[in-house]
Protein backbone atom coordinates (compact mmCIF):
# COMPACT_ATOMS: atom_id res chain seq x y z
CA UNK A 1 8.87 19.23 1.15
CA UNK A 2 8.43 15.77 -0.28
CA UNK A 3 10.20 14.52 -2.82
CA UNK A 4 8.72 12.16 -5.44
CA UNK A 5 10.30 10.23 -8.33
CA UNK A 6 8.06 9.63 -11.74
CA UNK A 7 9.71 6.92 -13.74
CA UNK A 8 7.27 6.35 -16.69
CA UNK A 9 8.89 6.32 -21.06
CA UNK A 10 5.89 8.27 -22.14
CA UNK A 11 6.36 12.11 -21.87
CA UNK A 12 3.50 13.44 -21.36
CA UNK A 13 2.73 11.15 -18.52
CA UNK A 14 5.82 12.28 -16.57
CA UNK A 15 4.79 15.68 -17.56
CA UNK A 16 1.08 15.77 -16.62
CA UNK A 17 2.44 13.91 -12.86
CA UNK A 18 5.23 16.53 -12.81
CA UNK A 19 2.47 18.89 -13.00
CA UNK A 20 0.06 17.71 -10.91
CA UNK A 21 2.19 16.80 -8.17
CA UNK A 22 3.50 20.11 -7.77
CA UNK A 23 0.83 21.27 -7.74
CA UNK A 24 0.06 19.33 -4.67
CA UNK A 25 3.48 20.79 -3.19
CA UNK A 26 6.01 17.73 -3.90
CA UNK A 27 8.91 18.73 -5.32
CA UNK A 28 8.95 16.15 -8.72
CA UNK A 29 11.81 14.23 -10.48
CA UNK A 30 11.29 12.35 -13.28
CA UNK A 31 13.22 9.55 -15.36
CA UNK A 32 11.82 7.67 -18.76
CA UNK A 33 14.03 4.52 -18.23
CA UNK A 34 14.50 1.94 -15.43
CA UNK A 35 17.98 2.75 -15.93
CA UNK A 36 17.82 6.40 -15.68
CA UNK A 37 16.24 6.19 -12.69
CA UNK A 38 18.57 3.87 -11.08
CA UNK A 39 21.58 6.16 -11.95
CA UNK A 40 19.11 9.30 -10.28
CA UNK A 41 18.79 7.08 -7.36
CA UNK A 42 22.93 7.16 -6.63
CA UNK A 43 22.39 11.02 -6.18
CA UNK A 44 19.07 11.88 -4.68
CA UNK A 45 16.67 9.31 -2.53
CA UNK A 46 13.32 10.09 -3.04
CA UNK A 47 10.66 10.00 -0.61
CA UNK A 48 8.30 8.17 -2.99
CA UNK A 49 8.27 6.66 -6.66
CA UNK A 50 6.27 6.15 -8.89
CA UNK A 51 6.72 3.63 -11.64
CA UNK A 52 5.29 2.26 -14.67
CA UNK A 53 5.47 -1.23 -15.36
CA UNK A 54 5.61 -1.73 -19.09
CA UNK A 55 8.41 0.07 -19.79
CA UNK A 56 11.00 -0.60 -22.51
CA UNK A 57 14.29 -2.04 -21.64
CA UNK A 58 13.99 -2.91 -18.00
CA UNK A 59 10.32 -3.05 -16.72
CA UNK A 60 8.92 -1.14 -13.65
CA UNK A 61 8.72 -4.46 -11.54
CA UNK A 62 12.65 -5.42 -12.58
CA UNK A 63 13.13 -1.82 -11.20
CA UNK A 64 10.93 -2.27 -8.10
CA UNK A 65 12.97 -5.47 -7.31
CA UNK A 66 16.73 -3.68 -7.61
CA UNK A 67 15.33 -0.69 -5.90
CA UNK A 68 14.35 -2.89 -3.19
CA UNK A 69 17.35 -5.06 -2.75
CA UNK A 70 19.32 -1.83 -2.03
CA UNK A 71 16.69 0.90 -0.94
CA UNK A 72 14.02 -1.49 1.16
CA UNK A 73 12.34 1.62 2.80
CA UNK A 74 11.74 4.03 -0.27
CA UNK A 75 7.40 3.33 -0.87
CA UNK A 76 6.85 2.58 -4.29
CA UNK A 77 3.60 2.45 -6.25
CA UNK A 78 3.27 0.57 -8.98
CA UNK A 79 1.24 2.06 -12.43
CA UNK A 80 -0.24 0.42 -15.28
CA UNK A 81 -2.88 1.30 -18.00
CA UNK A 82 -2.95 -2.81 -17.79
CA UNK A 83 -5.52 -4.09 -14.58
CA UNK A 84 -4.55 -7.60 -14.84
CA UNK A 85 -1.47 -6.80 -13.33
CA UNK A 86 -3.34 -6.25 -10.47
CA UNK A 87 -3.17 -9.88 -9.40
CA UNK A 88 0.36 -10.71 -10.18
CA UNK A 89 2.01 -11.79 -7.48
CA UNK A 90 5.46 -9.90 -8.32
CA UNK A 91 3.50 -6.46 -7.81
CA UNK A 92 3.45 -7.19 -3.62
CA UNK A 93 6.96 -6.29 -3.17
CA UNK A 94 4.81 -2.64 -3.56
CA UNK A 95 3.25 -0.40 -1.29
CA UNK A 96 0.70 0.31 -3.93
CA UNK A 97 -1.05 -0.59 -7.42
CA UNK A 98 -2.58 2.16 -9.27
CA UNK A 99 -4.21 1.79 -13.06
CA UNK A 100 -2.90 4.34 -14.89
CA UNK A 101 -5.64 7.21 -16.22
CA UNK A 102 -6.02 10.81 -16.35
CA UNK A 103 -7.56 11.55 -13.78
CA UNK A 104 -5.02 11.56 -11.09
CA UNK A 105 -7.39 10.98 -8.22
CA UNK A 106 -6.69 7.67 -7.46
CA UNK A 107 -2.98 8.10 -7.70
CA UNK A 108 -3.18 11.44 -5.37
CA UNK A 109 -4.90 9.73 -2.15
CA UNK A 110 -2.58 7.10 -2.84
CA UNK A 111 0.42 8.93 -1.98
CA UNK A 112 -1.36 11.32 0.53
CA UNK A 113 -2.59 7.72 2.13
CA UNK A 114 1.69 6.37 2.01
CA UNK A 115 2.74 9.70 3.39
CA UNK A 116 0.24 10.07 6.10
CA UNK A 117 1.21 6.18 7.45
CA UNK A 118 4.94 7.32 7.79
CA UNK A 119 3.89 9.99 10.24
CA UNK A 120 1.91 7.68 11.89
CA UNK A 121 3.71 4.55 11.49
């Protein structure tokens, strides 16, 4: 089973992902800080994460960047309910850029899409 990593402050976000993603038949971890997800990261390596950008405290692309120096292979997608991040070239270190909505259709191909180009890749 898949393991995915939901690092977004507001609760019910992590909660509707949680659910959803199950759902989907990932098993779902989720952290509200940059920092808690860091620590999470010393135990368990994900197969995927998701993170929010605009976070308080450390944001999602500070994150992305320590993640990275340490962790180079884990895919990460980027969220936002902000589309001009979009175009920022900080956000490439990521394997994707989602805006954040409700509707979870965008965000589910996009890991179906990441996890189908590991078997493949």
């Amino acid at each position: 089973m898949k393991t995915i990593l939901v690092v977004n402050y507001e609760q019910s976000t992590r909660f509707l992902y949680k659910e959803k993603l199950e759902e989907d038949g990932y098993q779902v971890s989720v952290a509200a800080t940059g920092e808690e997800a860091l620590k999470m990261l010393d135990k368990q390596i994900p197969d995927l994460i998701i993170l929010d950008i605009k976070m308080p405290g450390m944001d999602g692309i500070e994150v992305m960047s320590k993640i990275k120096d340490e962790k180079r292979d884990i895919p990460i997608i980027l969220c936002s309910a902000y589309g001009q991040y979009k175009q920022g070239f900080r956000i490439w270190a990521s394997d994707a850029y989602v805006v954040k909505s409700a509707d979870l259709r965008e965000l589910r191909l996009t890991i179906k899409e990441i996890f189908n180009q590991q078997k493949t890749g």
